[in-house]
N, C-alpha and C. Protein backbone atom coordinates (compact mmCIF):
# COMPACT_ATOMS: atom_id res chain seq x y z
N UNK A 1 0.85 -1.16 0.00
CA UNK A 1 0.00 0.00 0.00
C UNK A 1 0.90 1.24 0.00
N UNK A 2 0.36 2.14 -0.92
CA UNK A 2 1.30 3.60 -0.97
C UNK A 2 0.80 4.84 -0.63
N UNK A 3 0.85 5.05 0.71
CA UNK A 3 -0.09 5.89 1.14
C UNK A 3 0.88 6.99 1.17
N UNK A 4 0.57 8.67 0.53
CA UNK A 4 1.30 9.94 0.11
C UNK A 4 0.20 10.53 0.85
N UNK A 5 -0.62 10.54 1.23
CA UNK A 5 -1.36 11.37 2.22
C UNK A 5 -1.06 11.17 3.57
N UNK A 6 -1.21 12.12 4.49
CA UNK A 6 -1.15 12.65 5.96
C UNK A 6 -1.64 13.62 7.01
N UNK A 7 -1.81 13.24 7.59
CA UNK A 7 -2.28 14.97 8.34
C UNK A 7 -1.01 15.99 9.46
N UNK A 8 -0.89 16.77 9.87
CA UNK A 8 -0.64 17.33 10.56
C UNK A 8 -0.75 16.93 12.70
N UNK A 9 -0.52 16.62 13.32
CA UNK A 9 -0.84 16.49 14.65
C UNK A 9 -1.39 18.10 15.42
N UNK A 10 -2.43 18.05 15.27
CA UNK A 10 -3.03 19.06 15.96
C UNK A 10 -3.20 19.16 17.27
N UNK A 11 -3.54 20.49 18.13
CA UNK A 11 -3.90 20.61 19.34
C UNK A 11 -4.47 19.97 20.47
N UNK A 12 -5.19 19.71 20.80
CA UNK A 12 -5.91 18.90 22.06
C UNK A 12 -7.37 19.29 21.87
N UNK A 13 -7.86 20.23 21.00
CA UNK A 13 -9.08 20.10 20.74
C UNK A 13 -8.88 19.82 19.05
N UNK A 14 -8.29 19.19 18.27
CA UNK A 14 -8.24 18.64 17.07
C UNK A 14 -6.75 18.37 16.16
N UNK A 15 -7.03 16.81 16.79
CA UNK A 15 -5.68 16.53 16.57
C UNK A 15 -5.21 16.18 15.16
N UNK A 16 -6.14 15.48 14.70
CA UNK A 16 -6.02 15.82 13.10
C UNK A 16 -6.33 17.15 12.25
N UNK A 17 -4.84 17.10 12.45
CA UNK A 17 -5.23 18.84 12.00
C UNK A 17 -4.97 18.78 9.75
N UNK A 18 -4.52 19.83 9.22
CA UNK A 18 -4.19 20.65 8.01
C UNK A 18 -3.76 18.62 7.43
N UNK A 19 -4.34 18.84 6.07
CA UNK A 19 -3.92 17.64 5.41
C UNK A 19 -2.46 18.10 4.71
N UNK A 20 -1.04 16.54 4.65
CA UNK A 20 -0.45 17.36 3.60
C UNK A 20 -0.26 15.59 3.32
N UNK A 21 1.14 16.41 2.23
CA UNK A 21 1.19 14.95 1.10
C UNK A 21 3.00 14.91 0.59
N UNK A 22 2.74 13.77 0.52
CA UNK A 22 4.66 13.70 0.02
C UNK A 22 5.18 12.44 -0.73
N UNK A 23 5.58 12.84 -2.12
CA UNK A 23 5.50 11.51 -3.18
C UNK A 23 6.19 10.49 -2.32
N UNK A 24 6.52 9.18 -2.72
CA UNK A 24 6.93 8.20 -2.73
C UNK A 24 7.76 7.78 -4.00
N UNK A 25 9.21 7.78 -3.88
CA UNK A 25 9.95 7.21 -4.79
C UNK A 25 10.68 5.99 -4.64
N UNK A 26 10.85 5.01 -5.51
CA UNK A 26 10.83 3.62 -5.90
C UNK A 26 12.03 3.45 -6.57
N UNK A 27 13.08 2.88 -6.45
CA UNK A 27 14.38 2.53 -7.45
C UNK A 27 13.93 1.94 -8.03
N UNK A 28 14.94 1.26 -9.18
CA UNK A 28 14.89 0.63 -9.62
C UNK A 28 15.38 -1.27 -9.40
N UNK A 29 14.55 -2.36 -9.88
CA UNK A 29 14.57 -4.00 -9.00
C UNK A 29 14.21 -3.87 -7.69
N UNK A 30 13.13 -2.73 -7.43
CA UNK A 30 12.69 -3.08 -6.00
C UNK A 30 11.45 -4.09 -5.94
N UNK A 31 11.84 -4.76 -5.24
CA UNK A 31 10.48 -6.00 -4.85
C UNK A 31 10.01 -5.91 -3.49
N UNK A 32 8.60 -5.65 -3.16
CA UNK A 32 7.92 -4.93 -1.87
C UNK A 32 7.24 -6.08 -1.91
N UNK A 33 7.04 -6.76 -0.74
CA UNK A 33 6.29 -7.71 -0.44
C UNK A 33 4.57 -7.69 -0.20
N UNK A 34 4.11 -8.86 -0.13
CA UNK A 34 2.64 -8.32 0.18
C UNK A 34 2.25 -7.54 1.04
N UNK A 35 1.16 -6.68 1.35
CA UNK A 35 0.39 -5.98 2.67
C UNK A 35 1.65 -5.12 3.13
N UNK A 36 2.79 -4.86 2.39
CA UNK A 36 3.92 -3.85 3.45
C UNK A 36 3.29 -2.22 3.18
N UNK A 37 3.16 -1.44 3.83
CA UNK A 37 2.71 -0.21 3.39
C UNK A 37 4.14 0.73 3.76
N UNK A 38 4.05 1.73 2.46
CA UNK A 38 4.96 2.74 2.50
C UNK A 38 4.73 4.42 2.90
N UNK A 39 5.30 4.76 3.67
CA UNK A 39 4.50 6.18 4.13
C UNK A 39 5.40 7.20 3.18
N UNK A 40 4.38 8.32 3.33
CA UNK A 40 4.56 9.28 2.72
C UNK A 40 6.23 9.86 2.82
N UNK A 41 6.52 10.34 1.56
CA UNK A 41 7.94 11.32 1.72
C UNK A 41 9.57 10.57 1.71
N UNK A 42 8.99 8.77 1.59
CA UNK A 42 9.96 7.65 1.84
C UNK A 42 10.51 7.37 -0.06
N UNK A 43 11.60 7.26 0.16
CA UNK A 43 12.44 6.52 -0.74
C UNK A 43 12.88 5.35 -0.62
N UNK A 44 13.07 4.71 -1.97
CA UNK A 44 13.37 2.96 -1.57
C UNK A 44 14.79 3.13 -2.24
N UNK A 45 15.59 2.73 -2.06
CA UNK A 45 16.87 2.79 -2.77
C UNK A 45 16.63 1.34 -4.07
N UNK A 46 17.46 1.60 -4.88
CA UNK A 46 17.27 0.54 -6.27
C UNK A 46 17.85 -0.65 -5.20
N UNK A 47 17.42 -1.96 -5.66
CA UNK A 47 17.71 -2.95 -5.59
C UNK A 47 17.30 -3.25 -4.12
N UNK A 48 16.61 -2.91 -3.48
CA UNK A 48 15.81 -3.35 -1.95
C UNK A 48 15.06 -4.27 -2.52
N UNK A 49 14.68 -4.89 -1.35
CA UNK A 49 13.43 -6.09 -0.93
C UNK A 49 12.90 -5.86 0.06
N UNK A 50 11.63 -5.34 0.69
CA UNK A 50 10.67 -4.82 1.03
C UNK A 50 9.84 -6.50 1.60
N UNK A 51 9.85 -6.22 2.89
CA UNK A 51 9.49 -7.81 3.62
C UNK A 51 7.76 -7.29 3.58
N UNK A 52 7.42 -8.77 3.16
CA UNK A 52 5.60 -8.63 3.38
C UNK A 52 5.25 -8.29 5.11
N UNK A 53 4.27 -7.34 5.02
CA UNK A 53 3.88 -6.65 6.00
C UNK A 53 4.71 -5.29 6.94
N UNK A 54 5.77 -5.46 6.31
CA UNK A 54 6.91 -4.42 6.69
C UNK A 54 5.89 -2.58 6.53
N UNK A 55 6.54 -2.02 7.41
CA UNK A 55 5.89 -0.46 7.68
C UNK A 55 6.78 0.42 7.44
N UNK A 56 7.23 0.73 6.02
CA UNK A 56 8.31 1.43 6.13
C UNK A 56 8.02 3.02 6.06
N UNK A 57 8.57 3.66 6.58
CA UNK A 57 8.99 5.09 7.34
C UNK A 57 9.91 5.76 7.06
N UNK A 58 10.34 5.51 6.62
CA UNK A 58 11.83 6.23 6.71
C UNK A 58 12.59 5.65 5.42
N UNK A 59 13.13 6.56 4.94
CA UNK A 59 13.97 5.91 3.44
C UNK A 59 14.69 4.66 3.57
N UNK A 60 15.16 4.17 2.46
CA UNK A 60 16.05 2.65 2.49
C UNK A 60 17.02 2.81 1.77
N UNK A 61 18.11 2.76 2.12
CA UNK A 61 19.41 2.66 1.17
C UNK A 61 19.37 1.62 0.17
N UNK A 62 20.37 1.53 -0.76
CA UNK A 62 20.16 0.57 -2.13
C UNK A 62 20.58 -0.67 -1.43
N UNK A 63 20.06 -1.74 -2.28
CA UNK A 63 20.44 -2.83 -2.08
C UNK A 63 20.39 -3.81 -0.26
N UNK A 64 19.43 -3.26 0.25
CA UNK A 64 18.82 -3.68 1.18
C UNK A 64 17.59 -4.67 1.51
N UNK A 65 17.76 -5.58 2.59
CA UNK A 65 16.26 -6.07 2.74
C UNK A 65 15.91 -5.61 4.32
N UNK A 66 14.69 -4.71 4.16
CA UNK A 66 13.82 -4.48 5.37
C UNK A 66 12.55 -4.81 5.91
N UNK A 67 12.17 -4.94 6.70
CA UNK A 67 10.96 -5.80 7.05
C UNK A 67 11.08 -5.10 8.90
N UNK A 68 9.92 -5.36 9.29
CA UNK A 68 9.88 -5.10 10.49
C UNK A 68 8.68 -3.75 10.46
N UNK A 69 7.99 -3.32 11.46
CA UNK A 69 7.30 -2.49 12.20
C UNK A 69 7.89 -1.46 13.12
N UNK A 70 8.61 -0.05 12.78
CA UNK A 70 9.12 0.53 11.91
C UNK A 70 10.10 -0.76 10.96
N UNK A 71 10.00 -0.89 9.72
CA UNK A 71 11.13 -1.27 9.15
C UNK A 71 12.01 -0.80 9.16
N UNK A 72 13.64 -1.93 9.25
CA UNK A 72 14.65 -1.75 9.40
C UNK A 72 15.24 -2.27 8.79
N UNK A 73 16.78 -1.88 8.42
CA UNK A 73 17.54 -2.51 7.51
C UNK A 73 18.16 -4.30 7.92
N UNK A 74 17.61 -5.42 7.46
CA UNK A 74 18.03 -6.52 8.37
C UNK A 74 19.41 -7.12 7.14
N UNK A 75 19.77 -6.86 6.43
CA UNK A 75 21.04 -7.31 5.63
C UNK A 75 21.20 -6.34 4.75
N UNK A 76 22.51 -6.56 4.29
CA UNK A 76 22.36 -6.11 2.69
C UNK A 76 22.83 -6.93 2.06
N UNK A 77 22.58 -6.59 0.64
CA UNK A 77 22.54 -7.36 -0.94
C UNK A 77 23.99 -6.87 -1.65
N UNK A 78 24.78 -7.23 -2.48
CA UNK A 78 25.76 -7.09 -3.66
C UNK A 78 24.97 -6.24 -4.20
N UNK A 79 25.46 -5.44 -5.06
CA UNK A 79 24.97 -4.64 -5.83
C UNK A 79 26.09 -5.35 -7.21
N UNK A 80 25.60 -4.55 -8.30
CA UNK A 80 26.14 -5.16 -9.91
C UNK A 80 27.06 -4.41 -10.26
């Protein structure tokens, strides 16, 4: 799932505050597993593997496999 929408954390009388939004970019040979969702404003570096159900947050360097709730980097790959 590629979710580029978000809101703002608002006050204590409305915490969902101002909507905003932030692309999602994808290298190139990335393979994202089933049900992993990617949040807004995140980059995948080329050549990652993206573990099914993984929550990724935060960008991924190339040639990585992450998985986990925040996802995290759990190896890396050779690159060509």
């Amino acid at each position: 799932m590629f979710v580029t929408a978000t809101h703002v954390v608002g006050d204590a009388t409305r915490r969902a505050a101002a909507a905003t939004s932030a692309p999602i970019v994808v290298g190139d040979g990335v393979w994202i597993g089933a049900r992993a969702i990617i949040l807004p404003g995140v980059s995948i570096g080329d050549g990652c593997v993206i573990a099914a159900g993984a929550v990724v947050a935060r960008d991924c360097e190339p040639h990585g496999l992450y998985g986990g709730v925040p996802a995290m980097r759990i190896r890396s790959y050779e690159s060509l």
